[in-house]
N, C-alpha and C. Protein backbone atom coordinates (compact mmCIF):
# COMPACT_ATOMS: atom_id res chain seq x y z
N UNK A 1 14.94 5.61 15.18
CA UNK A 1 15.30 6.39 14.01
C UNK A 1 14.20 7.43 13.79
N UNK A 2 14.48 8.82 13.83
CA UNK A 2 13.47 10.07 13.68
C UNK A 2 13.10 9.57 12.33
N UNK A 3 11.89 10.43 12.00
CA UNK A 3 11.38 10.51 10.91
C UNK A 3 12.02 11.20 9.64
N UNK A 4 12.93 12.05 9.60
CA UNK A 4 13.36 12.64 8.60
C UNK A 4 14.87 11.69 8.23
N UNK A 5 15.46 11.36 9.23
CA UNK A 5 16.28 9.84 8.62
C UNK A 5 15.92 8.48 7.78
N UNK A 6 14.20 8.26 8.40
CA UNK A 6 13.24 7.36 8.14
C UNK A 6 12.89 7.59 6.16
N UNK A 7 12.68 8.78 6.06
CA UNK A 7 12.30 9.76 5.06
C UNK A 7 13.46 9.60 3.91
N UNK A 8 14.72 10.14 4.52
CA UNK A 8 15.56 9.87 3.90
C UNK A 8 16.55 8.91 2.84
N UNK A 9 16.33 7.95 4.08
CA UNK A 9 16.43 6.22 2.89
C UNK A 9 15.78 6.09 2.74
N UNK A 10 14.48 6.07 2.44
CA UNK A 10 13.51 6.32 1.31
C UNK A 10 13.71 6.44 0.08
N UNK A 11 14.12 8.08 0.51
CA UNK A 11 14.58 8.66 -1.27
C UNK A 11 15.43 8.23 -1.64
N UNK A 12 16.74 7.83 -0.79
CA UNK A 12 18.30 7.17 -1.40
C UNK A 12 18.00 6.03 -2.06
N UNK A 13 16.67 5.23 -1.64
CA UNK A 13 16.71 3.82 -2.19
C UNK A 13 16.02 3.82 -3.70
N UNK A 14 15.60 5.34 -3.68
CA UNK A 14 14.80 5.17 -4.93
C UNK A 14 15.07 6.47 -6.04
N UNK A 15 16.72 6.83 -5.94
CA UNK A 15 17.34 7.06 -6.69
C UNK A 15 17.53 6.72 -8.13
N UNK A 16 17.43 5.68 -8.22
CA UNK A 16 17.23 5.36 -9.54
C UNK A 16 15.71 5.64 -10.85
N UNK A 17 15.30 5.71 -10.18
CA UNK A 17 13.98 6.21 -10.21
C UNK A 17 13.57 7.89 -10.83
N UNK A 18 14.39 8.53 -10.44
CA UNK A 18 14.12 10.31 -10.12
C UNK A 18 13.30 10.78 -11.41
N UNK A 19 14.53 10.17 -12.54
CA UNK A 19 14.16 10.92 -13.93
C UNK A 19 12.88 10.18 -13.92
N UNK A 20 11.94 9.41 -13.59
CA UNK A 20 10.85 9.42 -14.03
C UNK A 20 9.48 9.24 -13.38
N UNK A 21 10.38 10.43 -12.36
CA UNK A 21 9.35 11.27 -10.92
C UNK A 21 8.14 11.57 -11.66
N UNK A 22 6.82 11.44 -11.05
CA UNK A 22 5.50 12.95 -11.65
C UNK A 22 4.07 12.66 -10.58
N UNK A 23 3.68 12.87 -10.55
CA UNK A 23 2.59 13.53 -9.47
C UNK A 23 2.30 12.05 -8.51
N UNK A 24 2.16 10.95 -9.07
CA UNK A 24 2.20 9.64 -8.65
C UNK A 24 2.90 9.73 -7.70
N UNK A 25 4.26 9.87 -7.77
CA UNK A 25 5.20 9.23 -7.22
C UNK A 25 5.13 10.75 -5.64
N UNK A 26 5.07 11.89 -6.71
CA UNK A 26 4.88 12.89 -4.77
C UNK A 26 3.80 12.40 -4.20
N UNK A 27 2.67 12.46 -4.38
CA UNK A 27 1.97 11.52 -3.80
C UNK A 27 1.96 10.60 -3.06
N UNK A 28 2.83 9.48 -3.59
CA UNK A 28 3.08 8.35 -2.56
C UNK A 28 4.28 8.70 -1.87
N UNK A 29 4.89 9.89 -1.94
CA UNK A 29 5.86 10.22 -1.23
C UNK A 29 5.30 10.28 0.05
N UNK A 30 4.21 11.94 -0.46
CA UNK A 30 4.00 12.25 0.90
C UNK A 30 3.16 11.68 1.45
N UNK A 31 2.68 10.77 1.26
CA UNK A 31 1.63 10.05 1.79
C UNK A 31 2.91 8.82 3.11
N UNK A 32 3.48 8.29 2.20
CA UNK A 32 4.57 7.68 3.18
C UNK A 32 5.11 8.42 4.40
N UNK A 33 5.22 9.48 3.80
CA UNK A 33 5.92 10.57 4.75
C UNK A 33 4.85 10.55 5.98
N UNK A 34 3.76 10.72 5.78
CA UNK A 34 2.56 10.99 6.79
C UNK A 34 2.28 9.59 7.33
N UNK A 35 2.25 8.82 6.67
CA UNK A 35 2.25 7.49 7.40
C UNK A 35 3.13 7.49 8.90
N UNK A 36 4.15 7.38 7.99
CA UNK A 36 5.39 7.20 8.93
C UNK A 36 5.65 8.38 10.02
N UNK A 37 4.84 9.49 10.01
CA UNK A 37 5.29 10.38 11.08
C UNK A 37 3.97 10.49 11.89
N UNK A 38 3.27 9.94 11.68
CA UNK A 38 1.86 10.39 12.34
C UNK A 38 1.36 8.20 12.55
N UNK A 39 2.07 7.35 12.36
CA UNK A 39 1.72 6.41 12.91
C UNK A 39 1.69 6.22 14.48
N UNK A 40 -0.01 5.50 14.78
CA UNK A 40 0.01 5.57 15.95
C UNK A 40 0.76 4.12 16.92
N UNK A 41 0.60 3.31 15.86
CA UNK A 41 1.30 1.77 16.31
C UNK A 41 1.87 1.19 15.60
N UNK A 42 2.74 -0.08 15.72
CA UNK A 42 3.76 -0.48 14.77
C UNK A 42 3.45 -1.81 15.56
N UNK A 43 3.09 -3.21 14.92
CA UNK A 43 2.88 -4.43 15.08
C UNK A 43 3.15 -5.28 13.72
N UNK A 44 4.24 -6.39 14.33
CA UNK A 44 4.26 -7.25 13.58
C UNK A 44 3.27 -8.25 13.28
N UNK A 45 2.67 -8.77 12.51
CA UNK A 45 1.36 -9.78 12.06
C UNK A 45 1.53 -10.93 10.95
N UNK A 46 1.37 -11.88 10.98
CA UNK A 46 1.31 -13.01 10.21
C UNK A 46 -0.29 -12.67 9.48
N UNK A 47 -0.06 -12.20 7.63
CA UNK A 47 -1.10 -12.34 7.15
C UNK A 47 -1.40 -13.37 6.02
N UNK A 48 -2.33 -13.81 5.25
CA UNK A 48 -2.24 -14.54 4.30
C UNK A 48 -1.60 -13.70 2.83
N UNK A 49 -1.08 -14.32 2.38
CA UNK A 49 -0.18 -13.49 1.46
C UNK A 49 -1.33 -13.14 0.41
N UNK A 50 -2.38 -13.85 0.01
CA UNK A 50 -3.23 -12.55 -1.16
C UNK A 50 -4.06 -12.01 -0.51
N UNK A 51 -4.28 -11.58 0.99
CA UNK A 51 -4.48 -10.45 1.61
C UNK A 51 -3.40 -8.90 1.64
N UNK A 52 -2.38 -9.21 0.80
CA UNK A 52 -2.01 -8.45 0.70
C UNK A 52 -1.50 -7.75 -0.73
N UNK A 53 -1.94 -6.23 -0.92
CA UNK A 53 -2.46 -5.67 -1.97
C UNK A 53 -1.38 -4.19 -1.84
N UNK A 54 -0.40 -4.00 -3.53
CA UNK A 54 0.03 -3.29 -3.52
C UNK A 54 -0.47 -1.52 -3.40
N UNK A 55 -0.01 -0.57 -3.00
CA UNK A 55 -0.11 0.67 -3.12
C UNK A 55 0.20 1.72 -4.20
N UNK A 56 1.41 0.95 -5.09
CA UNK A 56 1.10 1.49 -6.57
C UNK A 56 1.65 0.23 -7.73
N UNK A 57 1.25 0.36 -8.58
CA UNK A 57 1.95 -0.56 -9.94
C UNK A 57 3.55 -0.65 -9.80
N UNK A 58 3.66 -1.78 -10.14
CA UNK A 58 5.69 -1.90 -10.89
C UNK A 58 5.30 -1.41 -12.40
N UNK A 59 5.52 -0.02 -12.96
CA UNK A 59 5.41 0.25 -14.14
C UNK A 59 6.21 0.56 -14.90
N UNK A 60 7.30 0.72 -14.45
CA UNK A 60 8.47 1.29 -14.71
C UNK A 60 9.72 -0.16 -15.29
N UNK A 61 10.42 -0.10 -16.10
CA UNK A 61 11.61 -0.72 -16.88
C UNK A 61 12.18 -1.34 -15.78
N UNK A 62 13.09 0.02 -14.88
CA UNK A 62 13.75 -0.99 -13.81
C UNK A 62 13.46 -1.56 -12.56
N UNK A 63 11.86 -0.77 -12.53
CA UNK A 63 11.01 -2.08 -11.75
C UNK A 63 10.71 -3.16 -12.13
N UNK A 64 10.53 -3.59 -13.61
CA UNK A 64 10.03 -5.07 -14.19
C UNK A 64 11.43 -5.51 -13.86
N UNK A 65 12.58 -4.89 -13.86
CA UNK A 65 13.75 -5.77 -14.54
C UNK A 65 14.10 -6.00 -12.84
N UNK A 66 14.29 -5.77 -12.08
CA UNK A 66 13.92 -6.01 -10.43
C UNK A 66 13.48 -7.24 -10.18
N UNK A 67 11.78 -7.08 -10.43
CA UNK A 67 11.30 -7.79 -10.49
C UNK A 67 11.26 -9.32 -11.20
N UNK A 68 11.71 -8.99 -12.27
CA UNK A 68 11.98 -10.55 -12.93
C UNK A 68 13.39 -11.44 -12.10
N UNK A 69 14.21 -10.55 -11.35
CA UNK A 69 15.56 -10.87 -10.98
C UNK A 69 15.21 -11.47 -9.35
N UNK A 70 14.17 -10.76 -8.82
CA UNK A 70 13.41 -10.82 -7.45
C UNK A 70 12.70 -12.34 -7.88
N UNK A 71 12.03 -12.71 -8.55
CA UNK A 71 11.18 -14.08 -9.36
C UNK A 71 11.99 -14.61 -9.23
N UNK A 72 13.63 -15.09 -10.12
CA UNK A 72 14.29 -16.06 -10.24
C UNK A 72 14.54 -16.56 -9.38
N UNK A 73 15.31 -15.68 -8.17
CA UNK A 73 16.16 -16.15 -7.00
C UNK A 73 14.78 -16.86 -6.36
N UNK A 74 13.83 -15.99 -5.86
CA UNK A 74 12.61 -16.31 -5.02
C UNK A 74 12.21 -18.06 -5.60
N UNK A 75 12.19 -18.31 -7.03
CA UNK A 75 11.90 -19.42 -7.67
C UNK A 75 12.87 -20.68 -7.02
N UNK A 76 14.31 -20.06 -7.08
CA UNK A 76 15.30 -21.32 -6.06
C UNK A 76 14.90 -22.20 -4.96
N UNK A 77 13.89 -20.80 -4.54
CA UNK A 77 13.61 -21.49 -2.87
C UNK A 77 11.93 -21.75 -2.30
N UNK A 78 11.57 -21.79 -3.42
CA UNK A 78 9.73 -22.42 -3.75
C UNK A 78 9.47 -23.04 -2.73
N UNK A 79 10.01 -24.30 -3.16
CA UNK A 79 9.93 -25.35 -2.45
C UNK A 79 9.74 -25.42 -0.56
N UNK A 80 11.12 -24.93 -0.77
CA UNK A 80 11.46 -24.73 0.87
C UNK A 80 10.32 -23.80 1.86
N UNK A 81 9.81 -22.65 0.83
CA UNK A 81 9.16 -22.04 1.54
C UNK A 81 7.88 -22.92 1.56
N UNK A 82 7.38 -23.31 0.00
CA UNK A 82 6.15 -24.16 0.35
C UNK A 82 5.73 -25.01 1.13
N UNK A 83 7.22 -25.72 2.24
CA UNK A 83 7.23 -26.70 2.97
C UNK A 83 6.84 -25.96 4.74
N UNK A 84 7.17 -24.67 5.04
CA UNK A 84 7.32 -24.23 5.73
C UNK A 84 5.35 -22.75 5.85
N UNK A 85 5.37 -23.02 4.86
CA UNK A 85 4.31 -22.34 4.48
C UNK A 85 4.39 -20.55 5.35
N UNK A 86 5.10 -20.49 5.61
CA UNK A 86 5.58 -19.28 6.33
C UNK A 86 6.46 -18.36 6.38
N UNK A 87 6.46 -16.82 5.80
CA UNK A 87 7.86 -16.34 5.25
C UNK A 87 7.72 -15.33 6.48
N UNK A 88 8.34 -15.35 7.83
CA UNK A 88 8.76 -14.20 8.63
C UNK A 88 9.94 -13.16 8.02
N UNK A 89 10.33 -12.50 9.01
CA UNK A 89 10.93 -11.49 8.19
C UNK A 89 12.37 -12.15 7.92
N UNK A 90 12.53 -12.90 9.07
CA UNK A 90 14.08 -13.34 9.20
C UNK A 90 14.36 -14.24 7.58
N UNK A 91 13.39 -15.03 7.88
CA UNK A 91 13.47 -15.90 6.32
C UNK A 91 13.29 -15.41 5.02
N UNK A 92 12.57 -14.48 5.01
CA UNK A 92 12.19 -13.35 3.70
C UNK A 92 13.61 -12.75 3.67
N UNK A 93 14.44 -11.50 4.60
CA UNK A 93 15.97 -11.28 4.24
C UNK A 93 16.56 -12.49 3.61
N UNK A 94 16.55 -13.45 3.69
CA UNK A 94 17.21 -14.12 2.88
C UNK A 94 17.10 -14.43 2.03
N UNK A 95 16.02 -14.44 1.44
CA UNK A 95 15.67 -14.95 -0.09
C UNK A 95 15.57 -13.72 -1.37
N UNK A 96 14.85 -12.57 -0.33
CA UNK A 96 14.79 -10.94 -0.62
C UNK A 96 15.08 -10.14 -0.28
N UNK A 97 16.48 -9.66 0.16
CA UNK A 97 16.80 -8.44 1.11
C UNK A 97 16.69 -7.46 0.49
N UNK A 98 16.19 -6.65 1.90
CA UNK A 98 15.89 -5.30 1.21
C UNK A 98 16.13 -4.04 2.56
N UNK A 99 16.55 -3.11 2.31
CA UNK A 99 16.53 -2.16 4.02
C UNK A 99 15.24 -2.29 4.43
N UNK A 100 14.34 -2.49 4.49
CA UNK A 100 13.00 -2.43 5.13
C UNK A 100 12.11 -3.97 5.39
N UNK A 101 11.12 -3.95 5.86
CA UNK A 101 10.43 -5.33 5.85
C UNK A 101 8.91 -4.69 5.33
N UNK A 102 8.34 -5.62 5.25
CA UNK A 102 7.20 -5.06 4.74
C UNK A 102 6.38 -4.60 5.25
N UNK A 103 5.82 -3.17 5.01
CA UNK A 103 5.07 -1.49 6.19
C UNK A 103 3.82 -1.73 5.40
N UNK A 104 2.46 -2.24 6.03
CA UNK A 104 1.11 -2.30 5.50
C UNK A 104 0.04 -1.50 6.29
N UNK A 105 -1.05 -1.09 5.75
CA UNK A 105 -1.89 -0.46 6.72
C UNK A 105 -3.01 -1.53 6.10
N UNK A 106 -4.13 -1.66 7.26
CA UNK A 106 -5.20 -2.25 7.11
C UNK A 106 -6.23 -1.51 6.37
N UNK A 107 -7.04 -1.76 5.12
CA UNK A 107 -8.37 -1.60 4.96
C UNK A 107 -8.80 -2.12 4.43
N UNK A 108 -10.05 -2.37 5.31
CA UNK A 108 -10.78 -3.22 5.03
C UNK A 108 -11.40 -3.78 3.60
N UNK A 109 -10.90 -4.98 2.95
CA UNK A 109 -10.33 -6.69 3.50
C UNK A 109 -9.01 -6.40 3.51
N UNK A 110 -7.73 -5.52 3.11
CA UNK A 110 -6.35 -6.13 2.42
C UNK A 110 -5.45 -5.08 3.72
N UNK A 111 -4.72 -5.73 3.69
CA UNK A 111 -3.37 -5.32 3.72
C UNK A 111 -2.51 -4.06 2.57
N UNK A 112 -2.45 -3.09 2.39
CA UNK A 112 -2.26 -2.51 1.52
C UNK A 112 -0.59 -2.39 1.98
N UNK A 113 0.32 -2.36 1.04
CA UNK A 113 2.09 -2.53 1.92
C UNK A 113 2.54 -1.04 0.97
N UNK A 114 2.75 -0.44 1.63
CA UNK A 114 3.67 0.75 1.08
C UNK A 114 4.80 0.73 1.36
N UNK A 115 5.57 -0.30 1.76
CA UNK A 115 7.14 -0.72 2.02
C UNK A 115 7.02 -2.08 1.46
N UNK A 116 7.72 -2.39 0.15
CA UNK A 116 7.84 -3.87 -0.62
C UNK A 116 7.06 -4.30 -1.28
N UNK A 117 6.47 -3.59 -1.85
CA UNK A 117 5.68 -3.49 -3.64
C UNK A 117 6.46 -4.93 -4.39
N UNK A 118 7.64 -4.08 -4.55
CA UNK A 118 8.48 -5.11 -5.75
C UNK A 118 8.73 -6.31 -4.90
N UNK A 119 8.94 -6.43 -4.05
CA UNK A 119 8.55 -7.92 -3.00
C UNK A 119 7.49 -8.57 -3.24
N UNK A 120 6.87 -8.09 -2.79
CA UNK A 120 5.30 -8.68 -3.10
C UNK A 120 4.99 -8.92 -4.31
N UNK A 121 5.14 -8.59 -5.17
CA UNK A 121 4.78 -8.61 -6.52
C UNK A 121 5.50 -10.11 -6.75
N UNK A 122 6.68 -10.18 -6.29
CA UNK A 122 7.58 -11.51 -7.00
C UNK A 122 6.76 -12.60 -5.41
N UNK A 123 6.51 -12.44 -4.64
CA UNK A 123 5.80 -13.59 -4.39
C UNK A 123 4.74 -13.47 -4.76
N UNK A 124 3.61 -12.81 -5.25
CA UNK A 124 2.67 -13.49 -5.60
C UNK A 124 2.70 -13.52 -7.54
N UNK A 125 3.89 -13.56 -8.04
CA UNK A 125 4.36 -14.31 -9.28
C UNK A 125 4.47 -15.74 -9.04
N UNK A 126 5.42 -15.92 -8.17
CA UNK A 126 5.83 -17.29 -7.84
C UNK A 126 4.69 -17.95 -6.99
N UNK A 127 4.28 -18.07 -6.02
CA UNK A 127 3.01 -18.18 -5.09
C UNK A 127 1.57 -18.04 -5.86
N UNK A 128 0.82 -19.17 -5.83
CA UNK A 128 -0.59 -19.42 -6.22
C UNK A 128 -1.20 -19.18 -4.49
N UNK A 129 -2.16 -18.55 -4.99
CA UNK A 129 -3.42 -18.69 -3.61
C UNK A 129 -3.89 -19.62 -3.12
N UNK A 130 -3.98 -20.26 -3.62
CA UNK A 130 -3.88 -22.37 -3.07
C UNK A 130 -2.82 -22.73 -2.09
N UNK A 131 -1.71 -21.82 -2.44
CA UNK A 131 -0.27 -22.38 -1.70
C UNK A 131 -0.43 -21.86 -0.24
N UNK A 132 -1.52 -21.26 0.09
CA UNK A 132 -1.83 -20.73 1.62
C UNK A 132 -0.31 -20.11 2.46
N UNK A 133 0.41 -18.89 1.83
CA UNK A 133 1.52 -18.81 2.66
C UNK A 133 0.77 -17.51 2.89
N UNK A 134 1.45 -17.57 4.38
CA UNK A 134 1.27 -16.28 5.18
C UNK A 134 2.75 -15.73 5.16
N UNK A 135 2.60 -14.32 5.48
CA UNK A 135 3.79 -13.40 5.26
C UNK A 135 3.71 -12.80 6.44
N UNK A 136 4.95 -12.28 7.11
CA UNK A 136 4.75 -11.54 7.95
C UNK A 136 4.82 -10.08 7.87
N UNK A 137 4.35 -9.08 7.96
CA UNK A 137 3.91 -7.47 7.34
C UNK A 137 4.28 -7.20 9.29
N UNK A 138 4.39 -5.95 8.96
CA UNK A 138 4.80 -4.80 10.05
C UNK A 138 3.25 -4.07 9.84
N UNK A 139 2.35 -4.20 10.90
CA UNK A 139 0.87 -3.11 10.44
C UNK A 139 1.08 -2.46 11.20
N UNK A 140 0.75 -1.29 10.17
CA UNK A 140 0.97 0.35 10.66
C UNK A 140 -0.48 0.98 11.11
N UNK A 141 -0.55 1.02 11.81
CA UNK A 141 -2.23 1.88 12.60
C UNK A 141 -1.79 3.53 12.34
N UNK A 142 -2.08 3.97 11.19
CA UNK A 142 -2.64 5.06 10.83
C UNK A 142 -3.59 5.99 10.82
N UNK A 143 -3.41 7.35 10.56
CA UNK A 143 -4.50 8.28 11.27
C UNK A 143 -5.49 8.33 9.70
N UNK A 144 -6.73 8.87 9.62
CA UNK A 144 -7.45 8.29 9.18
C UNK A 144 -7.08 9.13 7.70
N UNK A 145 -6.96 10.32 7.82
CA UNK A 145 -6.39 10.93 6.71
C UNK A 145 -5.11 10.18 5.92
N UNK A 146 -3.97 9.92 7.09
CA UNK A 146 -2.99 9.12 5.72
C UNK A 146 -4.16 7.72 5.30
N UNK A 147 -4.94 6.92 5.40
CA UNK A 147 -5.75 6.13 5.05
C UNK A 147 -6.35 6.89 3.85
N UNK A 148 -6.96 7.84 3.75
CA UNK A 148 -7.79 8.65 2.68
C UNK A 148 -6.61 8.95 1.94
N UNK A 149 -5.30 9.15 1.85
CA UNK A 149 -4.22 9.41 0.55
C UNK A 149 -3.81 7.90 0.40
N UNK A 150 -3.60 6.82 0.88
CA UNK A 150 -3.56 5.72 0.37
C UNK A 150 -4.37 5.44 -0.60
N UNK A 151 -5.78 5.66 -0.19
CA UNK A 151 -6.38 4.91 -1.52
C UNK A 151 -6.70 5.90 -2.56
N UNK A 152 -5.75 7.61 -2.43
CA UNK A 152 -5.79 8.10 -3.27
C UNK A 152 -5.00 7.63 -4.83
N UNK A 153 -3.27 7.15 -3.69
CA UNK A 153 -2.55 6.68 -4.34
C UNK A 153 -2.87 5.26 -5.22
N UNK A 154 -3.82 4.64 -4.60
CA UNK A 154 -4.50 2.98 -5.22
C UNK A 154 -5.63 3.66 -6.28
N UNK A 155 -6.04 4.93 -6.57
CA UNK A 155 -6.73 4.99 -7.50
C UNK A 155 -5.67 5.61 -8.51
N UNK A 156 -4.77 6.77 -8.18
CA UNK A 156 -4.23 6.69 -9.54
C UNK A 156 -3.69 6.14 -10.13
N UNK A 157 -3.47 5.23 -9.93
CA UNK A 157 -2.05 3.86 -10.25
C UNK A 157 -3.41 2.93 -10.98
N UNK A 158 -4.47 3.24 -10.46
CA UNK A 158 -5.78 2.14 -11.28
C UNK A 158 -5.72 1.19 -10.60
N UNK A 159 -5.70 0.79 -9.51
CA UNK A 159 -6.01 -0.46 -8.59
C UNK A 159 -7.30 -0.59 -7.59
N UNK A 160 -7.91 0.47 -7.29
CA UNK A 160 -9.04 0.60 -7.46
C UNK A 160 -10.11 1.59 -7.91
């Protein structure tokens, strides 16, 4: 899939969203955008799940309300996952589907995921750091500049 198709469901998925577009959100646009067109590798990885650290806030209404709906279902199947201690991607579609799996770049310590924010967020609602689950993330080996607009985007959002 080219990059401007890649690009595309992107924006379709986050339609709902538009009216309350502002510099944040181009930002992590184009920063995605550059990710995704200038990535040099694409590897799947088993990480520990609070190694991994969102790229902007759920701040928004129909992100909480997502999110609380993402919690419940995820809450059904606690258990099962806690038994298995392991959410690959195959098992994550099922509990959380979503068009994408989860797109992280490394820096150093975290996992930063710019694909499944509102994912992540509802496992580590449900999930204590004690519960040792690893997740499986897609790491994206990025050029060093989209790295320098990532943690542009992690400072305006206030995460670091």
């Amino acid at each position: 899939m080219n990059f401007l198709h890649r690009f595309w469901r992107y924006l379709i998925g986050k339609t709902s969203e538009i009216k309350d577009l502002d510099y944040k959100d181009a930002l992590l646009a184009a920063t995605v955008a550059e990710i995704q067109a200038f990535k040099k590798e694409e590897t799947p990885i088993l990480v520990p799940l609070e190694e991994v650290v969102p790229i902007h806030r759920l701040d928004r209404e129909n992100a909480q309300k997502k999110l609380k709906e993402r919690v419940k279902e995820l809450s059904k199947h606690k258990a099962a996952i806690l038994e298995k201690k392991v959410l690959t991607k195959k098992e994550l579609v099922k509990y959380l589907p979503s068009i994408s799996h989860f797109k992280v770049v490394f820096d150093d310590p975290h996992y930063i995921t710019f694909e499944g924010n509102g994912r992540l967020e509802a496992l580590k609602e449900v999930f204590k750091e004690s519960d040792n689950i690893q997740l499986e993330v897609d790491l994206i080996e990025c050029t060093s500049s989209a790295l320098k607009k990532v943690r542009k985007v992690r400072k305006v959002n206030n995460l670091i």
